[in-house]
PDB file of N, CA and C in Angstrom:
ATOM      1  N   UNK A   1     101.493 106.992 119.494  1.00  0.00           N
ATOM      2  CA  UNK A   1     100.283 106.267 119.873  1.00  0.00           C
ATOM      3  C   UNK A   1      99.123 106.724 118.987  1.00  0.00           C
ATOM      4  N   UNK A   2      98.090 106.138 118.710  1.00  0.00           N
ATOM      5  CA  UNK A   2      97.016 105.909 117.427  1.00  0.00           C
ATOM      6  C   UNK A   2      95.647 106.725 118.365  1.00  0.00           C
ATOM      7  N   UNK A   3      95.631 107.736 117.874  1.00  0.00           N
ATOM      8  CA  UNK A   3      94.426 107.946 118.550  1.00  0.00           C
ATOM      9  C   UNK A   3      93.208 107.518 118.781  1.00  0.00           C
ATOM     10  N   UNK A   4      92.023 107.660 119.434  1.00  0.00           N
ATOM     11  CA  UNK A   4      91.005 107.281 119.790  1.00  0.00           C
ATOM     12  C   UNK A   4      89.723 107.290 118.338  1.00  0.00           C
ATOM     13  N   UNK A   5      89.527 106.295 117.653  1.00  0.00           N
ATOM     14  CA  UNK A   5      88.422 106.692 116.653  1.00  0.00           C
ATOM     15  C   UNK A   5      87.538 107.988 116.889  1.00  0.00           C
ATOM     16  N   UNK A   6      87.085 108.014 117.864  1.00  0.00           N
ATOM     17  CA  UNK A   6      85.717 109.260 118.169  1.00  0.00           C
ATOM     18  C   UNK A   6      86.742 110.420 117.367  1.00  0.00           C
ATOM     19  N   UNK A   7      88.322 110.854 118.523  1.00  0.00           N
ATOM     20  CA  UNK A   7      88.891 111.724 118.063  1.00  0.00           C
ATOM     21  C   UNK A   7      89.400 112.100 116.613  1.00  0.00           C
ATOM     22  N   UNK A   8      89.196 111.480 115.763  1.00  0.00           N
ATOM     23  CA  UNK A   8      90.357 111.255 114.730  1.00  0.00           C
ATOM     24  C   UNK A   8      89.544 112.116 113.878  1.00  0.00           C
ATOM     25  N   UNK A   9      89.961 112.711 112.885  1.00  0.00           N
ATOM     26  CA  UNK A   9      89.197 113.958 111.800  1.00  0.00           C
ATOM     27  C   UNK A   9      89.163 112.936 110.406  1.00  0.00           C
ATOM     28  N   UNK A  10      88.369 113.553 109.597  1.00  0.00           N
ATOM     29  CA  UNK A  10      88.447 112.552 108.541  1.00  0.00           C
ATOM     30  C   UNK A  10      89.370 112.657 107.540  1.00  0.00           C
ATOM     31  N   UNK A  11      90.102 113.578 108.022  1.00  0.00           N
ATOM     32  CA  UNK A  11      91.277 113.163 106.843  1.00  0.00           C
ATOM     33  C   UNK A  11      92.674 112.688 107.572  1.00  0.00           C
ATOM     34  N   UNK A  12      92.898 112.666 108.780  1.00  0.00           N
ATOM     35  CA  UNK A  12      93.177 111.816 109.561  1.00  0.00           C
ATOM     36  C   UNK A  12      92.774 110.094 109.400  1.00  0.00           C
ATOM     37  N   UNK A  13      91.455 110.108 109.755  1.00  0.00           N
ATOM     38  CA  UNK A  13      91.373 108.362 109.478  1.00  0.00           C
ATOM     39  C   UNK A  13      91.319 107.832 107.753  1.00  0.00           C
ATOM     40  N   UNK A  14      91.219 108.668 106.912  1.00  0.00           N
ATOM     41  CA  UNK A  14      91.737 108.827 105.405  1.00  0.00           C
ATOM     42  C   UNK A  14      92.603 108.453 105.179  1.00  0.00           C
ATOM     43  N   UNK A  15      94.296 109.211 105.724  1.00  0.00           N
ATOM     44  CA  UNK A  15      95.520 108.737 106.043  1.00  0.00           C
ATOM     45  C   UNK A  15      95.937 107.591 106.718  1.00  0.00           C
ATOM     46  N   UNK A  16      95.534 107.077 107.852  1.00  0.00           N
ATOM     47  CA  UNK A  16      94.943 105.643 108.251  1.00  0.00           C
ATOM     48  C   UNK A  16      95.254 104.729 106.980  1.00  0.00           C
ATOM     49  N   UNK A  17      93.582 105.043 106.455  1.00  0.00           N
ATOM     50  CA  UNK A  17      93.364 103.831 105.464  1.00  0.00           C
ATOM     51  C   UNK A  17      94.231 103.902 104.342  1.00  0.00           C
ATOM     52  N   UNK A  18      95.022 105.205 104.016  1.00  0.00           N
ATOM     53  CA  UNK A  18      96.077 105.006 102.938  1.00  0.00           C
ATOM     54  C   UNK A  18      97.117 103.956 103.388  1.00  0.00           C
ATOM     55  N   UNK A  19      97.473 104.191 104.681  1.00  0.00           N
ATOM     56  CA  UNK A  19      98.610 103.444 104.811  1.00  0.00           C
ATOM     57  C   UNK A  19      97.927 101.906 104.779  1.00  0.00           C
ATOM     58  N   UNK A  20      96.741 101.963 105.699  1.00  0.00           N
ATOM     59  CA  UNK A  20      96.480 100.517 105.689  1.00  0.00           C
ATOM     60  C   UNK A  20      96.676  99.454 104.356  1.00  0.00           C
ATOM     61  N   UNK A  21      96.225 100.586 103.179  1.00  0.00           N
ATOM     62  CA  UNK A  21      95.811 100.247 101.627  1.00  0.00           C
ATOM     63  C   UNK A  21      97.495  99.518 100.805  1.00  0.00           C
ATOM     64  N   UNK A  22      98.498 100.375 101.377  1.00  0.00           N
ATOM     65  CA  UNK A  22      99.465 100.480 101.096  1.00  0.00           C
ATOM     66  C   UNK A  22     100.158  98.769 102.193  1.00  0.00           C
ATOM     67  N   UNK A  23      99.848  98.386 102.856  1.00  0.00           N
ATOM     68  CA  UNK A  23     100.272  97.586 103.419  1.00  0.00           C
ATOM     69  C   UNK A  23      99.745  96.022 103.112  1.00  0.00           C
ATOM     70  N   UNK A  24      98.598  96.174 102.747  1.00  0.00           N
ATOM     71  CA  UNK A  24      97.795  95.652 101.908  1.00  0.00           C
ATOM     72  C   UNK A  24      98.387  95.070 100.262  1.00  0.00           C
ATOM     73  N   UNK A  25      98.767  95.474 100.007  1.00  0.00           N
ATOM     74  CA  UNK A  25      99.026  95.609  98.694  1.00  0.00           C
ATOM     75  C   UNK A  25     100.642  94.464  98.790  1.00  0.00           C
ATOM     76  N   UNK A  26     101.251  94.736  99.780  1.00  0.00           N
ATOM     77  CA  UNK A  26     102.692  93.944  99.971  1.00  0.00           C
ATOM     78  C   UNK A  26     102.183  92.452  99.702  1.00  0.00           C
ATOM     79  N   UNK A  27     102.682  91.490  99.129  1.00  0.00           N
ATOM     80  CA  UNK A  27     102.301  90.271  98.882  1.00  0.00           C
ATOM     81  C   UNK A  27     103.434  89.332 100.024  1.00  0.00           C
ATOM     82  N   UNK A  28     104.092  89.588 100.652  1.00  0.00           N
ATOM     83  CA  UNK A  28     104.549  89.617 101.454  1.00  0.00           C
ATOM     84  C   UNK A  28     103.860  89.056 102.926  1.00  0.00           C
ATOM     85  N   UNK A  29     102.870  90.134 102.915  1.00  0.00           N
ATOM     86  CA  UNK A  29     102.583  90.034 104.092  1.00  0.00           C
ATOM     87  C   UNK A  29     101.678  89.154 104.792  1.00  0.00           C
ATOM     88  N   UNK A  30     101.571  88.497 105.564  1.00  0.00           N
ATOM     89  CA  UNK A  30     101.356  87.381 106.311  1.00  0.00           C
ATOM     90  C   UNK A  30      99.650  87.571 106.296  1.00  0.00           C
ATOM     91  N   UNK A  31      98.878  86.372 105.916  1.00  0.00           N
ATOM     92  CA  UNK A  31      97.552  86.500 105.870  1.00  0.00           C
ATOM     93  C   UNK A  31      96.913  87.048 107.097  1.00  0.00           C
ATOM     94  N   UNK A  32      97.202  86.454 108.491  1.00  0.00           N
ATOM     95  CA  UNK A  32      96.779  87.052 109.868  1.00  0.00           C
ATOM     96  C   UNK A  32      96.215  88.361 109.753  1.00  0.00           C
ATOM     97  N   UNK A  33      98.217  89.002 109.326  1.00  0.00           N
ATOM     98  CA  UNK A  33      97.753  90.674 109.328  1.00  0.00           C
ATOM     99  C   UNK A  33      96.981  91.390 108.492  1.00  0.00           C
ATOM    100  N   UNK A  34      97.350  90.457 107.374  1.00  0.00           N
ATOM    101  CA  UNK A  34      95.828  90.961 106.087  1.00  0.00           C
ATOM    102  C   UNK A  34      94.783  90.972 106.576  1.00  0.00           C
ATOM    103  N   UNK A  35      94.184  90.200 107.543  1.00  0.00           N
ATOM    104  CA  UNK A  35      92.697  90.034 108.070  1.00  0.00           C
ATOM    105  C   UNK A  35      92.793  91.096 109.129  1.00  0.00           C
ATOM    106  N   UNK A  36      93.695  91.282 110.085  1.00  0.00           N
ATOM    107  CA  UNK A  36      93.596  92.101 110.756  1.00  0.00           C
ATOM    108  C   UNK A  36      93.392  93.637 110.549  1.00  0.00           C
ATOM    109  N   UNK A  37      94.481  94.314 109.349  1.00  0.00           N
ATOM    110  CA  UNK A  37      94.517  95.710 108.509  1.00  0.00           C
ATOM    111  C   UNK A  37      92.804  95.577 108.324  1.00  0.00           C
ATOM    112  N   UNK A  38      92.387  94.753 107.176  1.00  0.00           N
ATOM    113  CA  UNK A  38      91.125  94.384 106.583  1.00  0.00           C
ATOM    114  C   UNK A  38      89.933  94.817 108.140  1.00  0.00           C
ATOM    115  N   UNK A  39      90.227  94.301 109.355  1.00  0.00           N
ATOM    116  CA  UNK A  39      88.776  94.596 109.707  1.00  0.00           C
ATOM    117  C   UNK A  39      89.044  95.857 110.722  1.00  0.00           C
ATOM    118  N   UNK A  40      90.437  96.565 110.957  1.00  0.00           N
ATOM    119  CA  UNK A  40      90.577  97.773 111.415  1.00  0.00           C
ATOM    120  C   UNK A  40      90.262  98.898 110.220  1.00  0.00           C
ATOM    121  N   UNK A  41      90.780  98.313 108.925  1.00  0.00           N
ATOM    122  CA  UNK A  41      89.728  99.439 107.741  1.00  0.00           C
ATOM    123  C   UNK A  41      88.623  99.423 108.021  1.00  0.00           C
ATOM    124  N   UNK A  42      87.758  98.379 108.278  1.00  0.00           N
ATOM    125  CA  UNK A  42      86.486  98.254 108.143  1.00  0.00           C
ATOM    126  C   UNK A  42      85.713  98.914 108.876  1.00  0.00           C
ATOM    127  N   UNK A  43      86.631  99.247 110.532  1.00  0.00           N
ATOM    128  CA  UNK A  43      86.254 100.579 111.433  1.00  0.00           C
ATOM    129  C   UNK A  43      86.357 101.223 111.200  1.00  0.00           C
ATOM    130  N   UNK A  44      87.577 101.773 110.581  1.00  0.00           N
ATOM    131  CA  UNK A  44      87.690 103.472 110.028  1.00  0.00           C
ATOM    132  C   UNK A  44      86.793 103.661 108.983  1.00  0.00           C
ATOM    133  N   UNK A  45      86.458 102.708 108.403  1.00  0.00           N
ATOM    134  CA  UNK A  45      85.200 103.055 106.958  1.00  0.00           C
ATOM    135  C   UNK A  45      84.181 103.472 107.997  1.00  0.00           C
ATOM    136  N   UNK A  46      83.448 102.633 108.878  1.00  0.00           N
ATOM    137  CA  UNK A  46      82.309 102.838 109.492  1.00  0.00           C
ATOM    138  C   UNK A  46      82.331 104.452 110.485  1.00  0.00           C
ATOM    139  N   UNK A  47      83.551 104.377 110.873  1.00  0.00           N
ATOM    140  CA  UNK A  47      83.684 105.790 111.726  1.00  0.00           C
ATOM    141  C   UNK A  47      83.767 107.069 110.731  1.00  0.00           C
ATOM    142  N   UNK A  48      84.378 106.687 109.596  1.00  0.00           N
ATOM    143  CA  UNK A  48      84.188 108.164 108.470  1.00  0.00           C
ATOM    144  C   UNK A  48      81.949 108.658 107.837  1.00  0.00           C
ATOM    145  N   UNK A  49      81.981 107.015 107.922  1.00  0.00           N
ATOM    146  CA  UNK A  49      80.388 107.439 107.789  1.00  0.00           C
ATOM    147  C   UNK A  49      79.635 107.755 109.186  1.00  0.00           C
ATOM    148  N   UNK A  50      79.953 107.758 109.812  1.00  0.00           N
ATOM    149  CA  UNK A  50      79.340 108.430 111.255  1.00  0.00           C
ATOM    150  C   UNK A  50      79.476 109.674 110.905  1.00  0.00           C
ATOM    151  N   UNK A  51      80.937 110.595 111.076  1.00  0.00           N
ATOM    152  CA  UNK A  51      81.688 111.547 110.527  1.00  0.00           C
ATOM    153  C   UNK A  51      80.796 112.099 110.048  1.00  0.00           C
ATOM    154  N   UNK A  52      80.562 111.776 108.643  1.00  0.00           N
ATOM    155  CA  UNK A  52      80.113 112.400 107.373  1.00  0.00           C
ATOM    156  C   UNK A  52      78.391 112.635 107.565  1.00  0.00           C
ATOM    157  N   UNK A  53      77.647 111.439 108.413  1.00  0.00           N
ATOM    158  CA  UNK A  53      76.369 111.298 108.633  1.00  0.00           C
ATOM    159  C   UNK A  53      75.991 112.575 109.479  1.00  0.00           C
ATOM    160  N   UNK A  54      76.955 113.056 110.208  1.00  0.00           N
ATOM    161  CA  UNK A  54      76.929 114.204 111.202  1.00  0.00           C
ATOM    162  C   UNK A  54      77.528 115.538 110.763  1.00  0.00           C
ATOM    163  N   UNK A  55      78.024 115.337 109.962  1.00  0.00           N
ATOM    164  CA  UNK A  55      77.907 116.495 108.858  1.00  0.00           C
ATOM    165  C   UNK A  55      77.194 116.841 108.084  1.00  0.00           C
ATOM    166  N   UNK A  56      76.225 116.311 107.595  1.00  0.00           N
ATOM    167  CA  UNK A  56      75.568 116.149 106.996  1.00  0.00           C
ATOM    168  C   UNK A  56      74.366 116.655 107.633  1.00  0.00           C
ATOM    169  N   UNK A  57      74.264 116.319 109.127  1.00  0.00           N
ATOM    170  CA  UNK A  57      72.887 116.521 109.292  1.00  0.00           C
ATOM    171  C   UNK A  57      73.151 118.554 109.710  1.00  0.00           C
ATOM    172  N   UNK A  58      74.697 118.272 109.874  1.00  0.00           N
ATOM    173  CA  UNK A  58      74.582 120.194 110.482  1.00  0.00           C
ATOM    174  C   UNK A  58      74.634 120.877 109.150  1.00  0.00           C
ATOM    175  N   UNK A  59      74.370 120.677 108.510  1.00  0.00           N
ATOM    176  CA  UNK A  59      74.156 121.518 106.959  1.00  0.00           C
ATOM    177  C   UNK A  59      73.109 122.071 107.379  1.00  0.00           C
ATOM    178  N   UNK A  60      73.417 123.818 107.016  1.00  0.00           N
ATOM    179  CA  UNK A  60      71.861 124.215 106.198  1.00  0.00           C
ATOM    180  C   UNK A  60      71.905 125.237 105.409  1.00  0.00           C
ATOM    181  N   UNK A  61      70.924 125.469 104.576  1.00  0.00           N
ATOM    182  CA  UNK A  61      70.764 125.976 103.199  1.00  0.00           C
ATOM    183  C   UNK A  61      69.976 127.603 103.657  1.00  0.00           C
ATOM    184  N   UNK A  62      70.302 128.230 102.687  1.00  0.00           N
ATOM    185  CA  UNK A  62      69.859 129.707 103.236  1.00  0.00           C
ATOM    186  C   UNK A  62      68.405 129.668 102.336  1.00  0.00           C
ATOM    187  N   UNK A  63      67.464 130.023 102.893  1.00  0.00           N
ATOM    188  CA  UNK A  63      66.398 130.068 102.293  1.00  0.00           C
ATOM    189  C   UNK A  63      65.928 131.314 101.850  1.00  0.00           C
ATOM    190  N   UNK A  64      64.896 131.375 100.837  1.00  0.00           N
ATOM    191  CA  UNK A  64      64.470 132.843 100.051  1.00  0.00           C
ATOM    192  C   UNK A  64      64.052 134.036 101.143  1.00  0.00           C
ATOM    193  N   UNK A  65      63.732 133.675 102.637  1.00  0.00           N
ATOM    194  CA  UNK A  65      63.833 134.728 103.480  1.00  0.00           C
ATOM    195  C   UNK A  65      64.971 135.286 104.160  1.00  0.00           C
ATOM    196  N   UNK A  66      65.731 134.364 103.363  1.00  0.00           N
ATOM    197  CA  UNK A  66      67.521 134.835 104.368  1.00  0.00           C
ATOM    198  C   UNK A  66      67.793 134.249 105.570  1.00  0.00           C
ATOM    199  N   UNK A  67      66.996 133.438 105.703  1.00  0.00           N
ATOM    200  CA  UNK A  67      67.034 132.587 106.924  1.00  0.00           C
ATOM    201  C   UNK A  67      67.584 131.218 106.245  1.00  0.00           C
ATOM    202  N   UNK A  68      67.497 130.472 107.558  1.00  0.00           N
ATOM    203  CA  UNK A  68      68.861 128.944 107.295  1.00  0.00           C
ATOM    204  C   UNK A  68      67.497 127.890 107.461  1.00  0.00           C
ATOM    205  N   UNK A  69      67.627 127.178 106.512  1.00  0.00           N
ATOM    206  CA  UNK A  69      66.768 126.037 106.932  1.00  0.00           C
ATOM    207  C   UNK A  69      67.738 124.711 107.350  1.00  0.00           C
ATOM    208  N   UNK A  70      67.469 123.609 107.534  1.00  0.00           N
ATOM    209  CA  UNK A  70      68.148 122.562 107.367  1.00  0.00           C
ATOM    210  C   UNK A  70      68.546 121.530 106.200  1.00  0.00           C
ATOM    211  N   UNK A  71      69.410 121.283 106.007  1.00  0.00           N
ATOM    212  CA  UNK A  71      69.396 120.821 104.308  1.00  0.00           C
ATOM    213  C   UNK A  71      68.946 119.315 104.155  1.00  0.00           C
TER     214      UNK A  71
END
């Protein structure tokens, strides 16, 4: 079973989109599911930039007093 977006780590939903990428690529495969892969990537894109947006904000940089500022 596919875990919950919130839960998923980013190299977890990374792996996701490899496979998605990889399924994608089959010429094979039925347009439906192309649209479908296509807008479940389009969540995992948006949930890795949440991810990353929140990493981002817990950064911080050590400043010339040895103390942590925020980056």
């Amino acid at each position: 079973m596919e875990k919950e977006k919130e839960e998923l780590t980013l190299e977890e939903a990374f792996e996701q989109l490899d496979g998605m990428l990889e399924k994608l690529e089959d010429r094979e495969l039925p347009l439906e599911e192309s649209f479908r892969l296509y807008q479940q990537g389009m969540e995992l894109l948006a949930h890795c930039n949440e991810k990353i947006d929140t990493v981002e904000k817990k950064i911080f940089i050590m400043n010339g007093d040895g103390g942590l500022d925020e980056f």
